[in-house]
PDB file of N, CA and C in Angstrom:
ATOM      1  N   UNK A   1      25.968   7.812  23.454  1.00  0.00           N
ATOM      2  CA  UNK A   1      25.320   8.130  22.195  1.00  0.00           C
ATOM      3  C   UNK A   1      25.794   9.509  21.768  1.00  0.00           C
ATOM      4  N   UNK A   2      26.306   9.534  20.309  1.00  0.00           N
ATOM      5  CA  UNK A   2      26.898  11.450  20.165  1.00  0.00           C
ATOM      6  C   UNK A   2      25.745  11.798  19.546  1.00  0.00           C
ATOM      7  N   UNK A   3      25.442  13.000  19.452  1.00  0.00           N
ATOM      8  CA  UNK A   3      24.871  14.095  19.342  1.00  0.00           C
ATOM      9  C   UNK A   3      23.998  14.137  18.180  1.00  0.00           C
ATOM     10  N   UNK A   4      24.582  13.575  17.382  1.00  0.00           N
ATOM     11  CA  UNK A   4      23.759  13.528  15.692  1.00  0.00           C
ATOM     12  C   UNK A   4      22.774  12.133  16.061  1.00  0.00           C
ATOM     13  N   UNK A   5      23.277  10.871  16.777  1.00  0.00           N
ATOM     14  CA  UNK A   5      22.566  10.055  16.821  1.00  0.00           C
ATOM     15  C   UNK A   5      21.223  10.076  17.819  1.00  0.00           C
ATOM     16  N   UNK A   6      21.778  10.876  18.550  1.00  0.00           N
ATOM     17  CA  UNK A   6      20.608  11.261  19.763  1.00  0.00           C
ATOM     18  C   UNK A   6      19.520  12.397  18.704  1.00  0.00           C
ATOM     19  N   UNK A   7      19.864  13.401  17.871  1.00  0.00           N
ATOM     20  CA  UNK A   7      19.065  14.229  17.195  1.00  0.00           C
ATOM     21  C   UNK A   7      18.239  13.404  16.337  1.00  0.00           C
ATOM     22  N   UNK A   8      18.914  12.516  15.448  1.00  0.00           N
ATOM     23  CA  UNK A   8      18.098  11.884  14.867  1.00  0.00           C
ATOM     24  C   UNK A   8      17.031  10.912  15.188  1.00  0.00           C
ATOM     25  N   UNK A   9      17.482  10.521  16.358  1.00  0.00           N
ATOM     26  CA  UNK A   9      16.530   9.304  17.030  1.00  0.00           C
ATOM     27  C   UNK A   9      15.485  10.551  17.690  1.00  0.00           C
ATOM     28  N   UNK A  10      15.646  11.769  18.106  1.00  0.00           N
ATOM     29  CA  UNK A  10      14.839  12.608  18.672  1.00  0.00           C
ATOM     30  C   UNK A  10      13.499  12.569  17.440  1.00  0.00           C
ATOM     31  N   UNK A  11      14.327  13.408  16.266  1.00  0.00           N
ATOM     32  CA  UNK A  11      12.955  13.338  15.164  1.00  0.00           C
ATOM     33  C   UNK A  11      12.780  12.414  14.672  1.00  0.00           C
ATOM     34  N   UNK A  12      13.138  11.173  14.785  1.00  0.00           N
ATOM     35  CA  UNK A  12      12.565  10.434  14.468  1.00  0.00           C
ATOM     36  C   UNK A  12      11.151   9.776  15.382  1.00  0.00           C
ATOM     37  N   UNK A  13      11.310  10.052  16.761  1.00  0.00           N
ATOM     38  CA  UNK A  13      10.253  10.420  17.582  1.00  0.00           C
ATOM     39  C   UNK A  13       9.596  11.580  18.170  1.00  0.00           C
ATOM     40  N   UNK A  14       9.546  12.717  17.405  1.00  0.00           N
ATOM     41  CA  UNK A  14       9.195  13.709  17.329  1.00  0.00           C
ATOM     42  C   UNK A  14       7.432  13.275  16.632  1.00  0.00           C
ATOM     43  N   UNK A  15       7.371  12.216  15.717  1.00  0.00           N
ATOM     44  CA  UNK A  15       6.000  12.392  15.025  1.00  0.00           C
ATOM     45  C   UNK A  15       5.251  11.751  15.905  1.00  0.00           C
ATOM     46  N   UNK A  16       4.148  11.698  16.056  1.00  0.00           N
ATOM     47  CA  UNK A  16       3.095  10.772  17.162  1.00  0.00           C
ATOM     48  C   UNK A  16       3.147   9.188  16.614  1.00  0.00           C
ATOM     49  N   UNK A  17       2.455   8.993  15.422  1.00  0.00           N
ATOM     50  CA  UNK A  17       2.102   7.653  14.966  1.00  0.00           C
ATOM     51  C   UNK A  17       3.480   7.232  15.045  1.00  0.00           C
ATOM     52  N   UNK A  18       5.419   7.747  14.651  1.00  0.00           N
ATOM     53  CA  UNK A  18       6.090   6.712  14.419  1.00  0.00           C
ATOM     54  C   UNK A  18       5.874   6.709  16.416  1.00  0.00           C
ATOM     55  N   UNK A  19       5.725   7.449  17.285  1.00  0.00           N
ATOM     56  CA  UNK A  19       5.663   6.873  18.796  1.00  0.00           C
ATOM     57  C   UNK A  19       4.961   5.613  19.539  1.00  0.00           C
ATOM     58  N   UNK A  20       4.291   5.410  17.852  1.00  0.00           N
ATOM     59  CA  UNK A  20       2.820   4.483  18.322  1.00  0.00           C
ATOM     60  C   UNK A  20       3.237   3.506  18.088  1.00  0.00           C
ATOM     61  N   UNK A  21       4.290   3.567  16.625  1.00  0.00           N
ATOM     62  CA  UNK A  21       5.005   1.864  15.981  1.00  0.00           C
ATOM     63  C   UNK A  21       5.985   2.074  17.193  1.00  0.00           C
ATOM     64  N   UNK A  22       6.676   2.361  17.345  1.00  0.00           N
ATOM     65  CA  UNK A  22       7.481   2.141  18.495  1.00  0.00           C
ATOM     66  C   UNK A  22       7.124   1.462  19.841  1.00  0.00           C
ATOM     67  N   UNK A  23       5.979   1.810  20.192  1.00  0.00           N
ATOM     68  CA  UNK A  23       4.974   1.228  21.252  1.00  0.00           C
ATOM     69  C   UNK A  23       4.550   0.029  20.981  1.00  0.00           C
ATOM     70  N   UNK A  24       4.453  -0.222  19.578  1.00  0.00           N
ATOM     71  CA  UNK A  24       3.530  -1.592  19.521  1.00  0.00           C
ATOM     72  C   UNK A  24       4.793  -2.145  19.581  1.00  0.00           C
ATOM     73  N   UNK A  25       6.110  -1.954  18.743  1.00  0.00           N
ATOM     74  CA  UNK A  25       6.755  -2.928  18.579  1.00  0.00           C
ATOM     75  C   UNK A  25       7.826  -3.414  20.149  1.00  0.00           C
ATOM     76  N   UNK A  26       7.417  -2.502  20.764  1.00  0.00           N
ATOM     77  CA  UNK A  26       7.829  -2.845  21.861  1.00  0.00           C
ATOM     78  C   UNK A  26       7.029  -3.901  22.967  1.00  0.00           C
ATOM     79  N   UNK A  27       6.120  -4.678  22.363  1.00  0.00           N
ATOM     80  CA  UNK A  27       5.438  -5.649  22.637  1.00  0.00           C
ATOM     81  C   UNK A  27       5.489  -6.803  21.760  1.00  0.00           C
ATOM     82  N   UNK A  28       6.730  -6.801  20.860  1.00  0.00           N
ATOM     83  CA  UNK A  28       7.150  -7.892  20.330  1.00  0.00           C
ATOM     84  C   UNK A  28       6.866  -7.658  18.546  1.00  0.00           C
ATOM     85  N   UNK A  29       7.276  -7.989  17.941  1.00  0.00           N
ATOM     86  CA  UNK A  29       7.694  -7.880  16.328  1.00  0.00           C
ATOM     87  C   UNK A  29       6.065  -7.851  15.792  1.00  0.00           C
ATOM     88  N   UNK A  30       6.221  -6.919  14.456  1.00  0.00           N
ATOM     89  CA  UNK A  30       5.258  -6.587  13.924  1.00  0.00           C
ATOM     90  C   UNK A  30       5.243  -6.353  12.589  1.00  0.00           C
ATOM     91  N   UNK A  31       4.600  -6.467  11.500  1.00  0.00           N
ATOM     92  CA  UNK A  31       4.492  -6.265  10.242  1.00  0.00           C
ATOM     93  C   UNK A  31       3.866  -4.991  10.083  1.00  0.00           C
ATOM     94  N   UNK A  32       4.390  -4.451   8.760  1.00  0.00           N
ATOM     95  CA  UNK A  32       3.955  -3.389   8.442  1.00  0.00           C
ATOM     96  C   UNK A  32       2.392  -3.371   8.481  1.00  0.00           C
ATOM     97  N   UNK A  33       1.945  -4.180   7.999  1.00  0.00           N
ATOM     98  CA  UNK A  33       0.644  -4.025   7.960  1.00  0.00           C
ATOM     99  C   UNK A  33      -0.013  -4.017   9.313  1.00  0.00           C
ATOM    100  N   UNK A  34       0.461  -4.618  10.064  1.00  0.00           N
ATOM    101  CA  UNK A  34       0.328  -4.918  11.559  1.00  0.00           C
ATOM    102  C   UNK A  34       0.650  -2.971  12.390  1.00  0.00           C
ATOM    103  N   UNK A  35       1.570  -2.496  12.183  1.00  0.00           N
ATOM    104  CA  UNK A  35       1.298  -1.410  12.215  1.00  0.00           C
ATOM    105  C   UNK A  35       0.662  -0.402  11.593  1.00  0.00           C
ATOM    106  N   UNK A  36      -0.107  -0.618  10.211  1.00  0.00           N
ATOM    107  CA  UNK A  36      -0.559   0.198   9.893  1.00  0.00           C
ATOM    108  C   UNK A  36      -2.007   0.462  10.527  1.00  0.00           C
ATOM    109  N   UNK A  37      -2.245  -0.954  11.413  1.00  0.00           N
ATOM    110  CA  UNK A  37      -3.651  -0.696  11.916  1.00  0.00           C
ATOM    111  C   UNK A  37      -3.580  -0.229  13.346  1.00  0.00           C
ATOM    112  N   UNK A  38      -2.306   0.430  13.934  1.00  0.00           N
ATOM    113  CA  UNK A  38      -2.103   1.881  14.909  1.00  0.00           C
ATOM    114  C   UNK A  38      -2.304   2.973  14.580  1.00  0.00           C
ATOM    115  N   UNK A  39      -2.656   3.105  13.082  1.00  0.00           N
ATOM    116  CA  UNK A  39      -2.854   4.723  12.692  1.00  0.00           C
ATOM    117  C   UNK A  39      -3.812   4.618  11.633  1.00  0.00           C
ATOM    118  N   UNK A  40      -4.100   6.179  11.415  1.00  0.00           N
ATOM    119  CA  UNK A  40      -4.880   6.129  10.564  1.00  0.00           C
ATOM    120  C   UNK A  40      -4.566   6.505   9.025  1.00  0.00           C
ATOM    121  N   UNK A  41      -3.095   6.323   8.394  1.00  0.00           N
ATOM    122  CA  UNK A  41      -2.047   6.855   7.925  1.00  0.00           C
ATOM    123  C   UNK A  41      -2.138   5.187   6.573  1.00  0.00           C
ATOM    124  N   UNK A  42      -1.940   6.093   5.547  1.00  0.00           N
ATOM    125  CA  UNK A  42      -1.958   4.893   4.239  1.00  0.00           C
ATOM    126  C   UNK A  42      -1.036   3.613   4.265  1.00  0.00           C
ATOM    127  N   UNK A  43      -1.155   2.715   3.546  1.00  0.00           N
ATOM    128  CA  UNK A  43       0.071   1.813   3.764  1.00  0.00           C
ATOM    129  C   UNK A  43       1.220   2.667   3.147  1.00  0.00           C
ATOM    130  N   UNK A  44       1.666   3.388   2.510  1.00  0.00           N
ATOM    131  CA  UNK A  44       2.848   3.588   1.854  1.00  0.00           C
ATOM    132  C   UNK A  44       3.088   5.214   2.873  1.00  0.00           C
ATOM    133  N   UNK A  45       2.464   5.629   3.490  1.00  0.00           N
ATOM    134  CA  UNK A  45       2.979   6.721   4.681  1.00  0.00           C
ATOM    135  C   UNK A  45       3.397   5.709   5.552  1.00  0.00           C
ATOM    136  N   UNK A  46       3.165   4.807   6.159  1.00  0.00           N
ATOM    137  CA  UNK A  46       3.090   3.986   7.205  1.00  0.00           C
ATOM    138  C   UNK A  46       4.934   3.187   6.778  1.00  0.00           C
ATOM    139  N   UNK A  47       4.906   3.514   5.442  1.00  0.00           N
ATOM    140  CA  UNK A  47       6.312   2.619   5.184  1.00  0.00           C
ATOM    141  C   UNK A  47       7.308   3.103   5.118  1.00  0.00           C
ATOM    142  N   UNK A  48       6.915   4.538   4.873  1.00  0.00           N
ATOM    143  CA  UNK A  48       8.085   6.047   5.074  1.00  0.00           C
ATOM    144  C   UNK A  48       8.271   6.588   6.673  1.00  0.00           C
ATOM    145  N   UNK A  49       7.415   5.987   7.440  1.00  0.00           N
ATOM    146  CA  UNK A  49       7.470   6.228   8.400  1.00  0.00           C
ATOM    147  C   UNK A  49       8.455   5.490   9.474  1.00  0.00           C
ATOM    148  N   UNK A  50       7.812   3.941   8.813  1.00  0.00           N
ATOM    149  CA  UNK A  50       9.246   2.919   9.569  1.00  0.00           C
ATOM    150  C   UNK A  50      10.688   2.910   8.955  1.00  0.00           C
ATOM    151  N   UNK A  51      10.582   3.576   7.291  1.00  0.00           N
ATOM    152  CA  UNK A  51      11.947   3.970   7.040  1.00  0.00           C
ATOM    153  C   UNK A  51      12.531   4.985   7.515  1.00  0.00           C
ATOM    154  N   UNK A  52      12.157   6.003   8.024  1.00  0.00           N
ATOM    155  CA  UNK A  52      13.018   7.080   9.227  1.00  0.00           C
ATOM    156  C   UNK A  52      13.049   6.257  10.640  1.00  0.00           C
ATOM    157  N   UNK A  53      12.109   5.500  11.586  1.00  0.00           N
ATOM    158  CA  UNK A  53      12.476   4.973  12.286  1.00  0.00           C
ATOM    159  C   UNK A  53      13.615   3.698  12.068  1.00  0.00           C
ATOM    160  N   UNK A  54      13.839   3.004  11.224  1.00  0.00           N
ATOM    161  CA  UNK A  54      14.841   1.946  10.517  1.00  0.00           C
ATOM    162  C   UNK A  54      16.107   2.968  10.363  1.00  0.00           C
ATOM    163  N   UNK A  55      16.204   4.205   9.670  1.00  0.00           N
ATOM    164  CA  UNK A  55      17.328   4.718   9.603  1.00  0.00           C
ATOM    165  C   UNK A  55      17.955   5.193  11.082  1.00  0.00           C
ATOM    166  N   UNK A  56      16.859   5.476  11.975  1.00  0.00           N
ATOM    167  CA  UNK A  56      17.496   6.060  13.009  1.00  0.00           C
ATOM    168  C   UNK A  56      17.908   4.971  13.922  1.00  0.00           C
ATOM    169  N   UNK A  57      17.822   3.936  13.714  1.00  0.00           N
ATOM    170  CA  UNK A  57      18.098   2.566  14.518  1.00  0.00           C
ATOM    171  C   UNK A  57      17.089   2.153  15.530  1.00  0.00           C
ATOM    172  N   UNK A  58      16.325   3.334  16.158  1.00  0.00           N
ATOM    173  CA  UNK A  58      14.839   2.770  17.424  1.00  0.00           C
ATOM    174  C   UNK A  58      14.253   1.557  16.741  1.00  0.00           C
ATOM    175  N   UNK A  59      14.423   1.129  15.524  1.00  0.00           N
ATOM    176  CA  UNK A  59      13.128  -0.076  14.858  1.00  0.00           C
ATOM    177  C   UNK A  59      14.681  -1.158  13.800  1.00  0.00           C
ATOM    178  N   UNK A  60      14.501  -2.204  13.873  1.00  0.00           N
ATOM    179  CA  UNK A  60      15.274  -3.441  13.221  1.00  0.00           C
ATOM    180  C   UNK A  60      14.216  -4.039  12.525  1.00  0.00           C
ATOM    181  N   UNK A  61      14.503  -4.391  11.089  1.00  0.00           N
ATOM    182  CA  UNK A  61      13.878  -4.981   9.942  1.00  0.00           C
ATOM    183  C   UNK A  61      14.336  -6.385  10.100  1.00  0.00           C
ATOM    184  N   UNK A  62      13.608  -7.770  10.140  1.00  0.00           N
ATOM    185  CA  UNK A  62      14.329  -9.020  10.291  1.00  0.00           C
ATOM    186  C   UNK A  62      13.311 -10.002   9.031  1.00  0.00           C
ATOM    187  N   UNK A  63      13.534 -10.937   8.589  1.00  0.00           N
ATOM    188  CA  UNK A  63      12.985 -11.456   7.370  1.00  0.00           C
ATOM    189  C   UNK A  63      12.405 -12.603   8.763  1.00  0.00           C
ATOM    190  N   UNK A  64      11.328 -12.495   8.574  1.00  0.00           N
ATOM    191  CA  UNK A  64      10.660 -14.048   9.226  1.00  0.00           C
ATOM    192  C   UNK A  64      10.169 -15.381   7.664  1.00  0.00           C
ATOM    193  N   UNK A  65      10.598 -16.111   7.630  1.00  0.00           N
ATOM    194  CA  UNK A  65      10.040 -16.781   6.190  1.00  0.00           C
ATOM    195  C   UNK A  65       9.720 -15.223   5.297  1.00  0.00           C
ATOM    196  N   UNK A  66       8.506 -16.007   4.638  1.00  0.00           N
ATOM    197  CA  UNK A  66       8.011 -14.694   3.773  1.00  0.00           C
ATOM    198  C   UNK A  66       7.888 -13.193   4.341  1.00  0.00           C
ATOM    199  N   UNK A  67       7.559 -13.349   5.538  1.00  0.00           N
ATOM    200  CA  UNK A  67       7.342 -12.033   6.398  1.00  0.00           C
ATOM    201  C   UNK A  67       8.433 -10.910   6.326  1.00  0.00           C
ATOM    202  N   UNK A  68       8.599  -9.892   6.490  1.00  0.00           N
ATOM    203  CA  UNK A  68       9.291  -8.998   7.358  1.00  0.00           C
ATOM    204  C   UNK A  68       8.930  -8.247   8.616  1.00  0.00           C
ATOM    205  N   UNK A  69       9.585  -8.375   9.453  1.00  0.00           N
ATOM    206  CA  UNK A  69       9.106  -8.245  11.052  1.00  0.00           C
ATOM    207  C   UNK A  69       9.960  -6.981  11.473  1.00  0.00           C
ATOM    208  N   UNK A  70       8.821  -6.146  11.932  1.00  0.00           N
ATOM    209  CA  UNK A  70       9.991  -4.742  12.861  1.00  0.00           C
ATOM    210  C   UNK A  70       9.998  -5.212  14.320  1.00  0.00           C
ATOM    211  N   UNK A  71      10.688  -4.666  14.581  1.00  0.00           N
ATOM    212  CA  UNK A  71      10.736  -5.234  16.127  1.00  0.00           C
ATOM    213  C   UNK A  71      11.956  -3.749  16.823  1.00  0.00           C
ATOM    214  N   UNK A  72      11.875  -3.514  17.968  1.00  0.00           N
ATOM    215  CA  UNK A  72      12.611  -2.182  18.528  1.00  0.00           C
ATOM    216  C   UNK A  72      14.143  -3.094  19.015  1.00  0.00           C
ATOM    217  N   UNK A  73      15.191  -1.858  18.665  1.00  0.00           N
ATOM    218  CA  UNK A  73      16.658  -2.061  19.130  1.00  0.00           C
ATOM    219  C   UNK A  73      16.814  -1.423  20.692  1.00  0.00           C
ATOM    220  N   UNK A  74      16.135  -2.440  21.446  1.00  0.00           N
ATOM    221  CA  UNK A  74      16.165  -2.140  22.775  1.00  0.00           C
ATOM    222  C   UNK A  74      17.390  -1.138  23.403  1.00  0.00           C
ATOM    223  N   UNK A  75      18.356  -1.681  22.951  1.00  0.00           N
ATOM    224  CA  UNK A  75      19.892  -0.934  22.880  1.00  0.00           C
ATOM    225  C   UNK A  75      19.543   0.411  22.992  1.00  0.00           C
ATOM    226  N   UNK A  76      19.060   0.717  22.063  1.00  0.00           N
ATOM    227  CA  UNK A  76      18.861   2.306  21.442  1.00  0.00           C
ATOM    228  C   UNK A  76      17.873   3.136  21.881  1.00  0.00           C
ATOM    229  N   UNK A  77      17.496   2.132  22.158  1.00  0.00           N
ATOM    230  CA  UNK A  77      15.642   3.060  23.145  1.00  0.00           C
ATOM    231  C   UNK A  77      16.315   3.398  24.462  1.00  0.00           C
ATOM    232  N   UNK A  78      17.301   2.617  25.011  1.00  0.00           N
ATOM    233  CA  UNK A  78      17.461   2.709  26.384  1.00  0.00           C
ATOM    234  C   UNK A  78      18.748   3.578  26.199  1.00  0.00           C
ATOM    235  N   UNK A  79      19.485   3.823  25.053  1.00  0.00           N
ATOM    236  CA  UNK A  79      21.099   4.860  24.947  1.00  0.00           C
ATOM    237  C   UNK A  79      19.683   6.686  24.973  1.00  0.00           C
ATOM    238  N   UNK A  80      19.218   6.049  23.720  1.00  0.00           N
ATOM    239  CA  UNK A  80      18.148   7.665  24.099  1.00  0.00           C
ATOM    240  C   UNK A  80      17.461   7.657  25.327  1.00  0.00           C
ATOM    241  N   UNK A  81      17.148   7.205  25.886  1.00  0.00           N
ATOM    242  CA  UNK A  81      16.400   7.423  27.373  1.00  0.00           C
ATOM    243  C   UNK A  81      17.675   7.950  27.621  1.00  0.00           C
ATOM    244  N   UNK A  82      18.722   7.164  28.059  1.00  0.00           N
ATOM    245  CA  UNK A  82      20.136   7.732  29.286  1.00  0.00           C
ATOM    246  C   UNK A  82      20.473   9.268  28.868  1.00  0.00           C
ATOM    247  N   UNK A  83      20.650   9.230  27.523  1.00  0.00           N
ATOM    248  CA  UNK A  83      20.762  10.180  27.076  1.00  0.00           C
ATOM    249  C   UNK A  83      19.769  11.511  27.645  1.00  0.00           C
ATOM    250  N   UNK A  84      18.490  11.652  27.381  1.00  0.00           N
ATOM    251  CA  UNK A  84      17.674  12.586  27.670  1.00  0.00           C
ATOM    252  C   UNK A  84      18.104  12.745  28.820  1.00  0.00           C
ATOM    253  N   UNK A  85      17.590  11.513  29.915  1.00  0.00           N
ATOM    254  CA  UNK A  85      18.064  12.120  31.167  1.00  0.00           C
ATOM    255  C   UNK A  85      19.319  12.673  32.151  1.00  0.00           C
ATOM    256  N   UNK A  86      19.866  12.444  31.220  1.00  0.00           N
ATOM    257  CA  UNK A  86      21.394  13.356  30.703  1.00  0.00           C
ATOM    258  C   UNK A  86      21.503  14.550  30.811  1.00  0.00           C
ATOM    259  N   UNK A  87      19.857  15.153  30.090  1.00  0.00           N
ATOM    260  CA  UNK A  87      20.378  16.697  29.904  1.00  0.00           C
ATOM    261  C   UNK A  87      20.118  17.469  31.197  1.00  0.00           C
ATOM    262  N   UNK A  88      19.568  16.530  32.259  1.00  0.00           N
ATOM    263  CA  UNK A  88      19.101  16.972  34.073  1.00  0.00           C
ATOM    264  C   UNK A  88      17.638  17.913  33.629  1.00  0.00           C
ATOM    265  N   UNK A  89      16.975  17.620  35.003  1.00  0.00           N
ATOM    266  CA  UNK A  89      15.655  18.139  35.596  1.00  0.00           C
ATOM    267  C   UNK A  89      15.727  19.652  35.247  1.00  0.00           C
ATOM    268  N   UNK A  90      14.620  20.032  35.774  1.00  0.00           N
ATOM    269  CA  UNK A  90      14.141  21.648  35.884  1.00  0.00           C
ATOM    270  C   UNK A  90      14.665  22.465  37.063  1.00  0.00           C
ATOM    271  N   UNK A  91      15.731  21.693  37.185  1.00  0.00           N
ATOM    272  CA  UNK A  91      16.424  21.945  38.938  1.00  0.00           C
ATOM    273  C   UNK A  91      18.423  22.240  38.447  1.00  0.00           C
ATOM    274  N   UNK A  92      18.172  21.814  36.948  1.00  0.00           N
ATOM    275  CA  UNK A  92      19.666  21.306  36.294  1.00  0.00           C
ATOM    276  C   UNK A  92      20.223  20.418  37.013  1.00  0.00           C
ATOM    277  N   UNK A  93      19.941  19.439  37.278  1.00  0.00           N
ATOM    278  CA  UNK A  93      20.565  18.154  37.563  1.00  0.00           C
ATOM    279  C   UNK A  93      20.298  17.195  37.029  1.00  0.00           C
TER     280      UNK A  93
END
């Protein structure tokens, strides 16, 4: 993962609630509205919120019929994990 993509996926989990859509959707696909009842955040914050997570790639938009479903780019959750633990312990390793 280079450097800009790891920063951005950082703030993009830098806020608490997008940590929370991230959490839910990591228990299988979810509608916006479906996440909006993880926070206490309006529907249209709640939609600016999955559009920085959508830009940073941690969250995938998929059309179910009428629906739209977020669901997490496992890929990317697990390149930022390797990544962090990349930068070594409190020991520098």
């Amino acid at each position: 993962m280079n450097e800009d993509a790891l920063g951005e996926a950082l703030r993009a989990l830098a806020h608490p609630d997008r940590r929370a859509f991230v959490r839910a959707c990591t228990h299988g696909e979810r509608s916006a509205g479906d996440l909006a009842e993880v926070s206490t955040l309006s529907l249209p914050s709640v939609s600016e919120h999955l559009k920085v997570l959508r830009k940073s790639g941690l969250l995938v938009l998929d059309r179910r019929g009428r629906n739209w479903m977020y669901s997490t780019d496992t890929a990317r959750l697990a390149a930022v994990s390797e990544a962090v633990a990349a930068l070594g312990g409190p020991d520098g390793t």
